[in-house]
C-alpha atoms as a PDB file:
ATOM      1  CA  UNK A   1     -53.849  -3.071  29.829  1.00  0.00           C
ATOM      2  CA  UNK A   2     -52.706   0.460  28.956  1.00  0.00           C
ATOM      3  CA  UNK A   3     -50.507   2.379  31.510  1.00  0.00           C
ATOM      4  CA  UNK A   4     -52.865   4.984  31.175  1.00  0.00           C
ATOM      5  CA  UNK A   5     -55.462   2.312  31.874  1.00  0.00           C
ATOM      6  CA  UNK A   6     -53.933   0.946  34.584  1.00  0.00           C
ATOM      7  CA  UNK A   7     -53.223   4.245  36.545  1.00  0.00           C
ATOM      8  CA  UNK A   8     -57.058   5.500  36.196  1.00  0.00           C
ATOM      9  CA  UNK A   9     -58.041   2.014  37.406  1.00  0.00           C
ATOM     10  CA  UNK A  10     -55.153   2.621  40.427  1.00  0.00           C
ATOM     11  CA  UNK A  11     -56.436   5.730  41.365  1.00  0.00           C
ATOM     12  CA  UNK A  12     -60.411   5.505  41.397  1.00  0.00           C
ATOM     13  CA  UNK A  13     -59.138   1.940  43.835  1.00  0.00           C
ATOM     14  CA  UNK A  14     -57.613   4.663  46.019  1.00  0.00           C
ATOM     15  CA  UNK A  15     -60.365   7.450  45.269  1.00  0.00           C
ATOM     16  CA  UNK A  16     -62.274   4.937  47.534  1.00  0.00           C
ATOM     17  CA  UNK A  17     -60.227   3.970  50.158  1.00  0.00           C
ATOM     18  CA  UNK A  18     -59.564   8.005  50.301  1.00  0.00           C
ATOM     19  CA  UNK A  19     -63.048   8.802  50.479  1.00  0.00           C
ATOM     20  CA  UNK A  20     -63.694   5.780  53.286  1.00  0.00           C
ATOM     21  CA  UNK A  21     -61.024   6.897  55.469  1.00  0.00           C
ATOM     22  CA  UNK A  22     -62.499  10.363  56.003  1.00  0.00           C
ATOM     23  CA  UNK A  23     -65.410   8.863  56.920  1.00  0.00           C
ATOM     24  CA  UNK A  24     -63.028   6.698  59.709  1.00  0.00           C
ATOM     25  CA  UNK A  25     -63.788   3.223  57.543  1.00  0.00           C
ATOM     26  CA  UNK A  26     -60.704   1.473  57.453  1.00  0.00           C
ATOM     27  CA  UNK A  27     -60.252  -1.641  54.715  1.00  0.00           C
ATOM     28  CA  UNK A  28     -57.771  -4.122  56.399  1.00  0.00           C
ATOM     29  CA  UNK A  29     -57.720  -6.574  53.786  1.00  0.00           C
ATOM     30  CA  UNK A  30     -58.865  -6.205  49.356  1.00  0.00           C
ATOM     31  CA  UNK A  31     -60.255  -9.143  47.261  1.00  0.00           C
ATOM     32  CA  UNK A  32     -60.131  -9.062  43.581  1.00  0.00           C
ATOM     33  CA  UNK A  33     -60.940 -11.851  40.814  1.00  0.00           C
ATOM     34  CA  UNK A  34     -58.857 -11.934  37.726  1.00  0.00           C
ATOM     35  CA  UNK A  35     -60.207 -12.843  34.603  1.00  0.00           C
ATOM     36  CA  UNK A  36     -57.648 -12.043  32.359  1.00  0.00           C
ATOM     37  CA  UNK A  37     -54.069 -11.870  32.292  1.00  0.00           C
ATOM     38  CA  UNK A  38     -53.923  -8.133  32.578  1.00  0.00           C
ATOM     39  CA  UNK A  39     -56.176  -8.323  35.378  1.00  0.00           C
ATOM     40  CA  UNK A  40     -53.675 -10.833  36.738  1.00  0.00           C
ATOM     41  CA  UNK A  41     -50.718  -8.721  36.235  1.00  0.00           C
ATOM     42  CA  UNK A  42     -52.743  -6.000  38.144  1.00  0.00           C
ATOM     43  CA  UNK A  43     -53.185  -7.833  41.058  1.00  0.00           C
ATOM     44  CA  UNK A  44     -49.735  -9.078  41.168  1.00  0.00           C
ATOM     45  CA  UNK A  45     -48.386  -5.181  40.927  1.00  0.00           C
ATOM     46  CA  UNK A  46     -50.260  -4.412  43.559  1.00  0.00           C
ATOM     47  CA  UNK A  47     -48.580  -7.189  45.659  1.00  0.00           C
ATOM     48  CA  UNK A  48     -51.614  -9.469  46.009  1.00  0.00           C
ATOM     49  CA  UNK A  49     -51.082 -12.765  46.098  1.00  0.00           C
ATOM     50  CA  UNK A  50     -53.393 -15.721  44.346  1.00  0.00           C
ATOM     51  CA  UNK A  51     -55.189 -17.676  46.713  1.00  0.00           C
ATOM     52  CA  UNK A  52     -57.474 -20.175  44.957  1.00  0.00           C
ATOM     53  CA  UNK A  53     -59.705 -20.198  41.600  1.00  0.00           C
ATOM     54  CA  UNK A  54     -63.149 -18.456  40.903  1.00  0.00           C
ATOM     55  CA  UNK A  55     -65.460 -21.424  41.105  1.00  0.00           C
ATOM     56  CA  UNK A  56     -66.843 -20.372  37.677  1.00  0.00           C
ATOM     57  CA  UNK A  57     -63.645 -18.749  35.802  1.00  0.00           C
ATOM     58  CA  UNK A  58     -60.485 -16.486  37.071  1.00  0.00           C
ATOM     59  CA  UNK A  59     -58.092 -16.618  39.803  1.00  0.00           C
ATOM     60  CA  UNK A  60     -58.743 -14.801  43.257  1.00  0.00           C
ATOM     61  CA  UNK A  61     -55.897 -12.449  44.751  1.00  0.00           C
ATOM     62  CA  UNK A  62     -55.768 -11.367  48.351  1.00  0.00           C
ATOM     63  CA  UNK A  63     -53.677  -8.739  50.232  1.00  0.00           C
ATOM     64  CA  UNK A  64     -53.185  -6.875  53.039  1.00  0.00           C
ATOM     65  CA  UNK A  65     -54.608  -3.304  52.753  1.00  0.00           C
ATOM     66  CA  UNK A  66     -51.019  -2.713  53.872  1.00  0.00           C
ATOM     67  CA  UNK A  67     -49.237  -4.069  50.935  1.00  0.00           C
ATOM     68  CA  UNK A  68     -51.639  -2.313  48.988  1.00  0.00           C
ATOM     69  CA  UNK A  69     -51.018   1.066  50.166  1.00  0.00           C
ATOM     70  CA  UNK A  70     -47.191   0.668  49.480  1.00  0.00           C
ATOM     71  CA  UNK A  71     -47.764   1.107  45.472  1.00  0.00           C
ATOM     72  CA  UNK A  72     -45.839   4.145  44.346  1.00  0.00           C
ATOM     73  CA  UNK A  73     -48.950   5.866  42.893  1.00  0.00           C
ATOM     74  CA  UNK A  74     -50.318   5.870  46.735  1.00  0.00           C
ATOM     75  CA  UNK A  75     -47.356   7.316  48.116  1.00  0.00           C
ATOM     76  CA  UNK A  76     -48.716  10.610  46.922  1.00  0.00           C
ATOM     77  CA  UNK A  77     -52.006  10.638  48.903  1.00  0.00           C
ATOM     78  CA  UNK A  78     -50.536  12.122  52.235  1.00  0.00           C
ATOM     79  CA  UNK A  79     -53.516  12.020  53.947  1.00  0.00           C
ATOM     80  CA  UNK A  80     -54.840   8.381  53.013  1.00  0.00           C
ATOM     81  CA  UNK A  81     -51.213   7.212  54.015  1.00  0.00           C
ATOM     82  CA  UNK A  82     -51.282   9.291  57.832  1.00  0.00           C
ATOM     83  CA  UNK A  83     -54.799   7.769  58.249  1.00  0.00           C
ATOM     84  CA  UNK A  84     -53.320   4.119  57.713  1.00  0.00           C
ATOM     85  CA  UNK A  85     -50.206   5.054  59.444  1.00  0.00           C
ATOM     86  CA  UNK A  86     -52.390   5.736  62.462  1.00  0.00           C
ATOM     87  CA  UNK A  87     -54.073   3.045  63.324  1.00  0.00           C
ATOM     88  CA  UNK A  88     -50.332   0.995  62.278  1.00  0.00           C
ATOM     89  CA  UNK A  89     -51.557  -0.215  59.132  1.00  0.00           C
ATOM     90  CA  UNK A  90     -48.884   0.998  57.093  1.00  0.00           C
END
């Protein structure tokens, strides 16, 4: 995957959880399935760990909303981070 890729990817993930928060919806934990080893690296740069494989084809990654929201491009989204921050999810 491109970096360029990768960061638009990144931040439409956080558009979301940005968007959700103002509405006071709070994501505790995120689910992906790779397919592909860029998907794979992905997940694993955004500190999610494998947990089993897709029945039908991929892996499955897992982490803590938390872990998440430590990526360097989310360290920019003040208000996203204070949100988390106040309930003691980051």
């Amino acid at each position: 995957m491109r970096p360029q890729s990768f960061q638009l990817l990144l931040n439409s993930v956080f558009d979301v959880l940005d968007s959700l928060s103002y509405e006071d919806i709070i994501i505790r934990e995120i689910a992906a399935t790779a397919y592909t080893p860029a998907g794979e690296a992905l997940c694993k740069g955004l500190n999610m760990q494998p947990i089993c494989q897709h029945r039908d084809q991929g892996r499955i990654y897992v982490a803590p909303a938390r872990d998440i929201l430590r990526h360097p491009l989310v360290q920019r989204r003040v208000a996203l981070q204070r949100k988390y921050r106040s309930i003691g999810l980051v």
